[in-house]
N, C-alpha and C. Protein backbone atom coordinates (compact mmCIF):
# COMPACT_ATOMS: atom_id res chain seq x y z
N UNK A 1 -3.39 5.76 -1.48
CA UNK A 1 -3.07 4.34 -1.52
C UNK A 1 -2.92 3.88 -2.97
N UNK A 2 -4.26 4.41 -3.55
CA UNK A 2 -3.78 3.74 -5.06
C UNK A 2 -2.70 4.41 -5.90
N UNK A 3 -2.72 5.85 -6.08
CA UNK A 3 -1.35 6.00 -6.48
C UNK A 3 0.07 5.89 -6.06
N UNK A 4 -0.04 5.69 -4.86
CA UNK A 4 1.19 5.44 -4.47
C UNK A 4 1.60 3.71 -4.88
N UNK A 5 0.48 2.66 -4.86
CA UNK A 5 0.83 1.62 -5.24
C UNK A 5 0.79 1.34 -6.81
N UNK A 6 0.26 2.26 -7.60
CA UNK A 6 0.49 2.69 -9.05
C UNK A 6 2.05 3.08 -9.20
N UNK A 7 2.16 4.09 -8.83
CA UNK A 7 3.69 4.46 -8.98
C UNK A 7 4.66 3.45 -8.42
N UNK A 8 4.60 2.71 -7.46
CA UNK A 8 5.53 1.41 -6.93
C UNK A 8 5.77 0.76 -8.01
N UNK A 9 4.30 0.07 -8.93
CA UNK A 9 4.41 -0.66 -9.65
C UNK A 9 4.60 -0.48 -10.81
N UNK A 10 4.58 0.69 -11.13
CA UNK A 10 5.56 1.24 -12.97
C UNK A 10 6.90 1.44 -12.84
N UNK A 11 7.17 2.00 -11.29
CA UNK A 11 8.83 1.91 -11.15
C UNK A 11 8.92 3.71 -10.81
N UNK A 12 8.16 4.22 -10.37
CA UNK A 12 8.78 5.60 -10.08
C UNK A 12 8.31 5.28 -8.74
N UNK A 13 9.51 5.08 -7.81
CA UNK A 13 9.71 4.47 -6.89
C UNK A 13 10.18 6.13 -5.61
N UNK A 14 10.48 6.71 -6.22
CA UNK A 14 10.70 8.18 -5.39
C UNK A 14 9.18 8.64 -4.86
N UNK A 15 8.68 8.79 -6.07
CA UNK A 15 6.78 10.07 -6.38
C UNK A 15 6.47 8.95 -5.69
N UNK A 16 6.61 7.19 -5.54
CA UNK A 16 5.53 6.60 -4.58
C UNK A 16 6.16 6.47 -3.33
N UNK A 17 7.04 6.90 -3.06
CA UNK A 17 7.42 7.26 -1.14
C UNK A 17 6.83 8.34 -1.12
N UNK A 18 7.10 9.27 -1.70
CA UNK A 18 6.40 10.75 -1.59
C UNK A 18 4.58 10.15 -1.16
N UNK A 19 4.06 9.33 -2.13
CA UNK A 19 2.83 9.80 -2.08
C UNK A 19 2.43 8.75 -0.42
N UNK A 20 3.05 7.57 -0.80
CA UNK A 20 3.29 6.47 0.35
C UNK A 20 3.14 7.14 2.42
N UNK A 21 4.08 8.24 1.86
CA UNK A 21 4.11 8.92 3.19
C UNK A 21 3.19 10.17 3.56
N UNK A 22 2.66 11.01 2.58
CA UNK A 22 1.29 11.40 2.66
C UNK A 22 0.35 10.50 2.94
N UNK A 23 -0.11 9.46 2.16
CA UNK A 23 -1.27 8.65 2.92
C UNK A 23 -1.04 8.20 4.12
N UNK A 24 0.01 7.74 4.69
CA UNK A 24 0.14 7.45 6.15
C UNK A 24 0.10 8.79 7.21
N UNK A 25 1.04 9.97 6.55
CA UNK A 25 0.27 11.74 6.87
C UNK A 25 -1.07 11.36 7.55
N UNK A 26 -1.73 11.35 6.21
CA UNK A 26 -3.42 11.64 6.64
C UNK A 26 -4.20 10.67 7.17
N UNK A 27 -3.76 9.07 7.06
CA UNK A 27 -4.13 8.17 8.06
C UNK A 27 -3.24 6.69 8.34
N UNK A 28 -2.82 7.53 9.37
CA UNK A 28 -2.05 6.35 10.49
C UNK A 28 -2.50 5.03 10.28
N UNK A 29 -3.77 4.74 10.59
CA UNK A 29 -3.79 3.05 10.41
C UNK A 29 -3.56 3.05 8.84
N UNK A 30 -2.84 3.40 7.76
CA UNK A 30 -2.32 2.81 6.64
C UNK A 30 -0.88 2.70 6.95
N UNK A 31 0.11 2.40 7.64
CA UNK A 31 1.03 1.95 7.74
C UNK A 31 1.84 1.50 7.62
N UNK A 32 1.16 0.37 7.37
CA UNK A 32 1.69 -1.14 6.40
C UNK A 32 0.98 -1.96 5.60
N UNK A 33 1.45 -2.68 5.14
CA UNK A 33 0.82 -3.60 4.32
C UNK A 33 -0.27 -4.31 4.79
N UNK A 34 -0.24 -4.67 6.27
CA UNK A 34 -0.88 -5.98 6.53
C UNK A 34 -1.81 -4.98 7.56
N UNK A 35 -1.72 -3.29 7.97
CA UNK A 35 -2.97 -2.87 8.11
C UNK A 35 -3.67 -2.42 7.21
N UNK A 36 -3.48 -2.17 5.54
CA UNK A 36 -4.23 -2.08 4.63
C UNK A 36 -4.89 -3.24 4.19
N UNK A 37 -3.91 -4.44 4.27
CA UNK A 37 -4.58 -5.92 3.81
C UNK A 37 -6.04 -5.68 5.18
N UNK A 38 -5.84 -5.45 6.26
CA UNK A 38 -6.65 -5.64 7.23
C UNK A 38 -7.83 -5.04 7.12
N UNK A 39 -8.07 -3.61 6.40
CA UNK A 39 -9.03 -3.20 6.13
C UNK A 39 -10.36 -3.51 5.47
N UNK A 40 -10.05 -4.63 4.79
CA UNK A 40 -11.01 -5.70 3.86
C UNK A 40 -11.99 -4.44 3.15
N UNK A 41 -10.98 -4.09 2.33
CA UNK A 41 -11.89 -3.16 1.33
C UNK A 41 -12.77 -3.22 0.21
N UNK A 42 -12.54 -4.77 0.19
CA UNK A 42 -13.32 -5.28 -1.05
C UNK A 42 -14.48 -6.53 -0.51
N UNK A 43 -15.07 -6.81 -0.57
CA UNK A 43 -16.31 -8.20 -0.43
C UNK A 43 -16.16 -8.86 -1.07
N UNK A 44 -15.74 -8.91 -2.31
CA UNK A 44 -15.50 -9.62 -3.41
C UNK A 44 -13.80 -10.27 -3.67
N UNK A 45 -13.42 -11.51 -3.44
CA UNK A 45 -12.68 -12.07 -3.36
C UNK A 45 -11.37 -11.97 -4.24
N UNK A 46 -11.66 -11.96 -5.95
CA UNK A 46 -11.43 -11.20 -6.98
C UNK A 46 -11.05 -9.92 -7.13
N UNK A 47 -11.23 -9.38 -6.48
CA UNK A 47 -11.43 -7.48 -6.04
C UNK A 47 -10.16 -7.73 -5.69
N UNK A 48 -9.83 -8.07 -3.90
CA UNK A 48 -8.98 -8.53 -3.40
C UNK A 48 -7.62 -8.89 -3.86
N UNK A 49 -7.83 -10.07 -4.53
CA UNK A 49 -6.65 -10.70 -5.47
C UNK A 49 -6.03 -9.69 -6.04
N UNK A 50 -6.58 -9.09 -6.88
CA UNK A 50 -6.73 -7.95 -8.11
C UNK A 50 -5.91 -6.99 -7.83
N UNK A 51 -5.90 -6.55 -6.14
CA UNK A 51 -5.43 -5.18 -5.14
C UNK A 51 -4.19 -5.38 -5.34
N UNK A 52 -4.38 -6.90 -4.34
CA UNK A 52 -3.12 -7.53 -3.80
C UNK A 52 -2.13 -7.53 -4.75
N UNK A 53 -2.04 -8.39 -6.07
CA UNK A 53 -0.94 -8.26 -7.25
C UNK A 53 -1.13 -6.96 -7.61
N UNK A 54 -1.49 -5.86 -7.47
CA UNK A 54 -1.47 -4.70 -8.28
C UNK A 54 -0.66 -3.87 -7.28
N UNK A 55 -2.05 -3.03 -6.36
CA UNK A 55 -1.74 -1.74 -5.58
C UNK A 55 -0.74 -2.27 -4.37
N UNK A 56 -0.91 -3.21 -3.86
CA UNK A 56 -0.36 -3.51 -2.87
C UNK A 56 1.47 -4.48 -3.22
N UNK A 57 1.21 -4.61 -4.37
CA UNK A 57 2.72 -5.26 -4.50
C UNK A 57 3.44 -4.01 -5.09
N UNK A 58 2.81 -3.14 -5.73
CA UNK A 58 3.64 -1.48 -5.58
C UNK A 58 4.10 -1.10 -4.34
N UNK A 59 3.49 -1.09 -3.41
CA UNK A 59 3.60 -0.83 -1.98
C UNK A 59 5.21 -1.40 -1.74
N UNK A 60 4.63 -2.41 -2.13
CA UNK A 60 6.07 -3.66 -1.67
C UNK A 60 7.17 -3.29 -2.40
N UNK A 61 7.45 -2.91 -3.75
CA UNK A 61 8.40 -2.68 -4.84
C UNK A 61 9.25 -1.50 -4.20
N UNK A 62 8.38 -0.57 -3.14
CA UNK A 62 8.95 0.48 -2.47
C UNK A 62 9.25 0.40 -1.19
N UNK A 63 9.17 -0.81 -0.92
CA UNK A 63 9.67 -1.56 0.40
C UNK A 63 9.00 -1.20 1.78
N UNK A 64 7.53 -0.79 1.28
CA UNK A 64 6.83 0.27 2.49
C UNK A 64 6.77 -1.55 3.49
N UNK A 65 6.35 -1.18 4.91
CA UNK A 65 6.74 -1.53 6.00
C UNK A 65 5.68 -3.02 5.46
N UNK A 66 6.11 -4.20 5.54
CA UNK A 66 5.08 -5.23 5.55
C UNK A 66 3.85 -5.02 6.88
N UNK A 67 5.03 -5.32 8.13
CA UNK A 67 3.98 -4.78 9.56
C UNK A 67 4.77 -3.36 10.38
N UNK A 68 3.43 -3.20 11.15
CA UNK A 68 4.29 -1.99 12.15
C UNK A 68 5.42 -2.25 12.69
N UNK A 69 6.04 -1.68 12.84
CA UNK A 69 7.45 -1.85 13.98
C UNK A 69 6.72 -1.66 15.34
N UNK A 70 7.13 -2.63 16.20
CA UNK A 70 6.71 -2.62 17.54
C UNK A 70 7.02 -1.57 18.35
N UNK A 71 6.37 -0.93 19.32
CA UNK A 71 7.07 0.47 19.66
C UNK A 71 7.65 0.50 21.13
C-alpha cells in the first residue's frame, strides 16, 4: 500500500500499478480506495489526513479503482 501510493505520488506511475496490483494479489479487501479509507488504520485524525493527501492520493494519480465495481 505504501509503496505503491509512494510511487503514484512521485510519478512512476507503471512500478505503482505493478506494486498496486500485488497488494490487491495478496489482499482482496484492498481494492479500492474507499476499502482502504474503510480500514481506519490510524486513531489519530492527523495520521489520517496525512495518508489521505499522501499514500492514498498516489493511489488516485494511478487511477486505482475509487470503489469496487459491482459484480
Amino acid at each position: 500500500l505504501k509503496l505503491a501510493g509512494t510511487l503514484g505520488l512521485i510519478g512512476d506511475h507503471d512500478e505503482a500499478r505493478r506494486e498496486a496490483a500485488e497488494m490487491v494479489k495478496l489482499n482482496p479487501k484492498m481494492s479500492s480506495v474507499a476499502r482502504i479509507r474503510g480500514l481506519n488504520m490510524y486513531r489519530n485524525e492527523r495520521f489520517q489526513s496525512i495518508h489521505d493527501k499522501t499514500i492514498i492520493q498516489g493511489l488516485r494519480n494511478i487511477e486505482f479503482p475509487e470503489e469496487v465495481a459491482s459484480q
